[in-house]
Protein backbone atom coordinates (compact mmCIF):
# COMPACT_ATOMS: atom_id res chain seq x y z
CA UNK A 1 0.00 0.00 0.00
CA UNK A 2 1.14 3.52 -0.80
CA UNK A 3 2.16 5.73 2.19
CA UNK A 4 -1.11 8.07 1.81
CA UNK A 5 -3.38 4.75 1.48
CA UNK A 6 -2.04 3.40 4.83
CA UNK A 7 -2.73 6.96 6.58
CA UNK A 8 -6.05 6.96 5.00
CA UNK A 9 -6.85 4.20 7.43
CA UNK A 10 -6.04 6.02 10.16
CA UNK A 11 -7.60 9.14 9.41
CA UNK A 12 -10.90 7.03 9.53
CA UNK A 13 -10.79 4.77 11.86
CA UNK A 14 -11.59 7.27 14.83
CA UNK A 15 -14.90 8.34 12.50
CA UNK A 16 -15.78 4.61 11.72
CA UNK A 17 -15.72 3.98 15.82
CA UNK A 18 -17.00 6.65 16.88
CA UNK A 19 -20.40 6.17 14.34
CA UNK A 20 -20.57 2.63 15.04
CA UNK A 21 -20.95 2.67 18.80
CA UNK A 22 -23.77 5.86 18.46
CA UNK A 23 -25.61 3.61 16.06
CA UNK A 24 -25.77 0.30 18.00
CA UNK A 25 -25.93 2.76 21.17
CA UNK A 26 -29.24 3.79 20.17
CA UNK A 27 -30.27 0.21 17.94
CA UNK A 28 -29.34 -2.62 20.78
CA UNK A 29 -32.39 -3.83 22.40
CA UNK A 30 -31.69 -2.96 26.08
CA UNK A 31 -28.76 -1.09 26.18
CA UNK A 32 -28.68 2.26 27.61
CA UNK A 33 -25.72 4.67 26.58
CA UNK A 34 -26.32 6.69 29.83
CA UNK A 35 -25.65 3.78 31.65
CA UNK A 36 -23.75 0.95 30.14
CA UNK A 37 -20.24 1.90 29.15
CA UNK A 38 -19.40 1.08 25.38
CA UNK A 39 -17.34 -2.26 25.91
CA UNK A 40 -20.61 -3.62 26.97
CA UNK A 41 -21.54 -3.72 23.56
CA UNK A 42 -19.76 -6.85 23.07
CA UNK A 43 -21.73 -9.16 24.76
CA UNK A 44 -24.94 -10.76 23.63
CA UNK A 45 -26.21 -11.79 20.40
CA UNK A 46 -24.78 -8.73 18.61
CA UNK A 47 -22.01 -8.47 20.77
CA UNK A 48 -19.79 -9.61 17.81
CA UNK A 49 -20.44 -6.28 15.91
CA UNK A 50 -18.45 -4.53 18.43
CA UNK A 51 -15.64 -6.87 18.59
CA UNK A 52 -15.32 -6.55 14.74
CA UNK A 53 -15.82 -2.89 15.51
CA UNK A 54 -12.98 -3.08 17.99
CA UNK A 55 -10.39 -5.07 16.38
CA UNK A 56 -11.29 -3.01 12.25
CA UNK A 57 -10.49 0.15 14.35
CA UNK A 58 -7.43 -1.28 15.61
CA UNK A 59 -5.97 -2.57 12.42
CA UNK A 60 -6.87 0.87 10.87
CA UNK A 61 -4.96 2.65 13.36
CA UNK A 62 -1.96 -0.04 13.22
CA UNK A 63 -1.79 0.80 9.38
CA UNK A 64 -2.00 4.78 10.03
CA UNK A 65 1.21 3.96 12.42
CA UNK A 66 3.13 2.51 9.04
CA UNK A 67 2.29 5.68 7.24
CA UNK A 68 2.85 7.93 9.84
CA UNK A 69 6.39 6.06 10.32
CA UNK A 70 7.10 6.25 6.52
CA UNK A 71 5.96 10.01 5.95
CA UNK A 72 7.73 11.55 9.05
CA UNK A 73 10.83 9.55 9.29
CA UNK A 74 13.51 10.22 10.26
CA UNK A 75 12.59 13.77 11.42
CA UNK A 76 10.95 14.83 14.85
CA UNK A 77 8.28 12.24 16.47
CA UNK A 78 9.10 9.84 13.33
CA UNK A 79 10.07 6.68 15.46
CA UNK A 80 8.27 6.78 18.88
CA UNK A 81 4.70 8.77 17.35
CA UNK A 82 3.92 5.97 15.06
CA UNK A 83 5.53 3.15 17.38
CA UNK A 84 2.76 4.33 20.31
CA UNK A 85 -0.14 4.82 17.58
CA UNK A 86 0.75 1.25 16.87
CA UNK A 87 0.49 0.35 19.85
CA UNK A 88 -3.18 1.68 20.49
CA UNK A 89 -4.08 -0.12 17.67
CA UNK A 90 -2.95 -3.42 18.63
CA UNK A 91 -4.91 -2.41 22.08
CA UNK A 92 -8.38 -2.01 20.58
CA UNK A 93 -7.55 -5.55 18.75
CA UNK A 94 -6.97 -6.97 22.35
CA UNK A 95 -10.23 -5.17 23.74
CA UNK A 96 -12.04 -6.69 21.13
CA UNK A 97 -10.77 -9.99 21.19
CA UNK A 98 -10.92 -10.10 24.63
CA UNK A 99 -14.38 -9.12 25.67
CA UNK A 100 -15.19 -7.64 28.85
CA UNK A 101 -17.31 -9.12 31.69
CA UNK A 102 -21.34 -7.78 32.11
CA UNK A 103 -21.93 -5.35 34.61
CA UNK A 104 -24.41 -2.61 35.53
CA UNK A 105 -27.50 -5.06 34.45
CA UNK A 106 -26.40 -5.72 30.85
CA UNK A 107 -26.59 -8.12 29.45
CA UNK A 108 -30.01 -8.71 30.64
CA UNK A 109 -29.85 -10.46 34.22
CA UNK A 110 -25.82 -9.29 34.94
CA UNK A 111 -25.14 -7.64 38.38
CA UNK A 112 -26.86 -4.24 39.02
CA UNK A 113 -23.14 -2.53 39.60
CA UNK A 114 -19.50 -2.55 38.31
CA UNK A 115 -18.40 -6.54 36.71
CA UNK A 116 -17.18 -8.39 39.48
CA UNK A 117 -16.30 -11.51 37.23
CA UNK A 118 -12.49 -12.19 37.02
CA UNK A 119 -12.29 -14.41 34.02
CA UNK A 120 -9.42 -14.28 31.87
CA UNK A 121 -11.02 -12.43 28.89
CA UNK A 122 -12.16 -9.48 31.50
CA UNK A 123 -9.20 -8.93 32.93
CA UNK A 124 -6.87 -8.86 29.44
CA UNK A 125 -9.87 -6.78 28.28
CA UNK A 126 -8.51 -4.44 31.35
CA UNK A 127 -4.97 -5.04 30.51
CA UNK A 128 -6.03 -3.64 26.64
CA UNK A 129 -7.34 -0.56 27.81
CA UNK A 130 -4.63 0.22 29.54
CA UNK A 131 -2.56 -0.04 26.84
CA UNK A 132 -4.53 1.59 24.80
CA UNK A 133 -4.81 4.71 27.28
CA UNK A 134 -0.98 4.59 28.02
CA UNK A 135 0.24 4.43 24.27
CA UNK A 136 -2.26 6.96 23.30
CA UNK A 137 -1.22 9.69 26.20
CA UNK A 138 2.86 9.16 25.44
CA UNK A 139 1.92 9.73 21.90
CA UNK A 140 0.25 12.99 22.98
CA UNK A 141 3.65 14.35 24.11
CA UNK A 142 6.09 12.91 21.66
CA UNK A 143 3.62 14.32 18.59
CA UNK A 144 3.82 17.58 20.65
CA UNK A 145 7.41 17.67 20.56
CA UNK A 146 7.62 17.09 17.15
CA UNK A 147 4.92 20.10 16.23
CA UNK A 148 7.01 22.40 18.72
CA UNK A 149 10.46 21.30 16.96
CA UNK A 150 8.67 22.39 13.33
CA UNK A 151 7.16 25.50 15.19
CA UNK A 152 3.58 24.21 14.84
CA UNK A 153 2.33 26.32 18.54
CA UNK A 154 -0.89 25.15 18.10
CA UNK A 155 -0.75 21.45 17.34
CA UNK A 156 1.64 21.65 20.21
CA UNK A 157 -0.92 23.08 22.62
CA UNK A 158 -3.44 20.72 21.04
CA UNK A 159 -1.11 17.50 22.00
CA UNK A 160 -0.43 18.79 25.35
CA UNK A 161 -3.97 19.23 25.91
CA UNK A 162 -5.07 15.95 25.19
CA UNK A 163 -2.52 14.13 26.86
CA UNK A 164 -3.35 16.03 29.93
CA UNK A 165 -7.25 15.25 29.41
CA UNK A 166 -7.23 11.77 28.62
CA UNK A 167 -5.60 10.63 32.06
CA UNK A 168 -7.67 12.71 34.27
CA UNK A 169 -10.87 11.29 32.38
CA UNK A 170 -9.78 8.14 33.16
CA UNK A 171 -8.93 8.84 37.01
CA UNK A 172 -12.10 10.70 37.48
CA UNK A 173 -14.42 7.56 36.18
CA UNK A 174 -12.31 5.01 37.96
CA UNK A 175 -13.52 7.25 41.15
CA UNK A 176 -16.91 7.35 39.77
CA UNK A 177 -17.32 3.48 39.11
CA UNK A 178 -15.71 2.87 42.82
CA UNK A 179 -18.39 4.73 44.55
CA UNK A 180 -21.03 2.55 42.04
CA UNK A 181 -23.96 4.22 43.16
CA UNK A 182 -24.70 5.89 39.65
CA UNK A 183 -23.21 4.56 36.41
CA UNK A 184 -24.36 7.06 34.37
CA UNK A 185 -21.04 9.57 34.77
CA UNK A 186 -18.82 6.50 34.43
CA UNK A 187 -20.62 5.73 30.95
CA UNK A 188 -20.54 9.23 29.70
CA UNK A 189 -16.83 9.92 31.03
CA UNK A 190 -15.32 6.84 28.75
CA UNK A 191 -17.84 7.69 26.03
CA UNK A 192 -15.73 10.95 26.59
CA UNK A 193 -12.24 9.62 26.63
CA UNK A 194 -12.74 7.38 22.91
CA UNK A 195 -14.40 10.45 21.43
CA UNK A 196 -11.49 13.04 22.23
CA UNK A 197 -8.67 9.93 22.27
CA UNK A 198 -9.65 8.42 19.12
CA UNK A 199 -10.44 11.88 17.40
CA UNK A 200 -6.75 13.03 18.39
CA UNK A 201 -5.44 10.52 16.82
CA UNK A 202 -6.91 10.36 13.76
CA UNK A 203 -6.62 14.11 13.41
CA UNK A 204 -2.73 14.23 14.13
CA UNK A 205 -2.78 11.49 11.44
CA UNK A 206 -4.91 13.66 8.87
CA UNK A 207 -2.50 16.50 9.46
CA UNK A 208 0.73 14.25 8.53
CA UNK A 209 -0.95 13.46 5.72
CA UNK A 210 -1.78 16.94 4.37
CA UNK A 211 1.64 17.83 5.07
CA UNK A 212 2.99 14.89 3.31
CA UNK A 213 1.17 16.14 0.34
CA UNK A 214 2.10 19.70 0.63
CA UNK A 215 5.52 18.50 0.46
CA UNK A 216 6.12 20.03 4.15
CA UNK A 217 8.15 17.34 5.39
CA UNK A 218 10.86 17.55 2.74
CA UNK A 219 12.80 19.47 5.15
CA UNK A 220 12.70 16.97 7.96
CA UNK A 221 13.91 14.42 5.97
CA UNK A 222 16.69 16.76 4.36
CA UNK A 223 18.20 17.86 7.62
CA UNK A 224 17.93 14.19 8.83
CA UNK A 225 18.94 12.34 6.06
């Protein structure tokens, strides 16, 4: 595949999640966005529309990390950037291949409150996120050095911003799904962290592509030959 074909893929994949949770979000008989956080969507009969949702999004994104690594090598962020988008890719394949366990009354007749089953597939479900939420906020900060080293302030900011965000999402639902009184905030809060985690990174990779096109990064690879 060319270089703009493989960051094509991940310029949609953050779209092509993002629209297929909303439309099984408001399609799957008993499931309540405001209540049942999006990994829930696995399970079931048409739990297997998520996991292919999961793992497609994931092998987008792990094809956007080849063209990001062949457009900005070997200047600033053109090593580690596509190495942790990788990364997140490979993540979502784990989260999908390794569905979580039902919680919060979903499927119908699982516990009331936060899974409590500690099967293998629900904990390496755990395990993926992690990585996923790890690789994505490192990438924040090595993308934003490489804008600042080409003088790009506001993709910088932008970065730095996000990678800041995405962690505190995640502390502040962990806190929310301890207390387990109301799921609804712990929904909405990861519904929150895919839409601006997955957006970043598909709109860092639509940027390397533009500038790939523009011919921007001939100077990277000039001074770093």
């Amino acid at each position: 595949m060319s270089t703009r074909a493989l960051l094509r893929c991940g310029v949609v994949a953050g779209p092509f999640f993002i629209l297929a949770v909303l439309v099984q979000d408001y399609t799957r008989p008993g499931f309540d966005p405001r209540r049942h956080a999006l990994s829930l969507l696995s399970l079931g009969d048409l739990g297997w529309i998520q996991i292919a949702t999961f793992v497609t999004t994931g092998l987008l994104y792990a094809a956007g990390a080849l063209g990001l690594r062949r457009a900005l090598r070997p200047g600033p962020a053109g090593t580690w950037g596509p190495l942790l988008i990788g990364t997140f890719g490979l993540g979502l394949v784990g989260a999908g291949a390794f569905p979580t366990a039902p919680g919060w009354g979903y499927p119908q007749g699982a516990p009331p409150g936060v899974p409590v089953d500690t099967s293998v597939s629900h904990v390496l479900h755990g395990v993926s996120f992690f990585v996923v939420l790890i690789s994505l906020v490192a990438a924040c900060f090595v993308f934003a050095r490489g804008w600042a080293a080409r003088g790009a302030r506001g993709w910088t900011i932008f970065c730095v911003v996000v990678g800041t965000a995405l962690p505190v999402i995640y502390v502040l639902a962990g806190v929310l799904s301890d207390r387990g009184a109301d799921p609804q905030p712990f929904s909405l809060l990861l519904r929150t962290l895919a839409l601006t985690g997955w957006s970043w990174a598909s709109l860092v990779t639509l940027r390397v592509m533009n500038m790939a096109a523009d011919g921007h990064l001939r100077a990277d690879h000039a001074r770093n030959p």
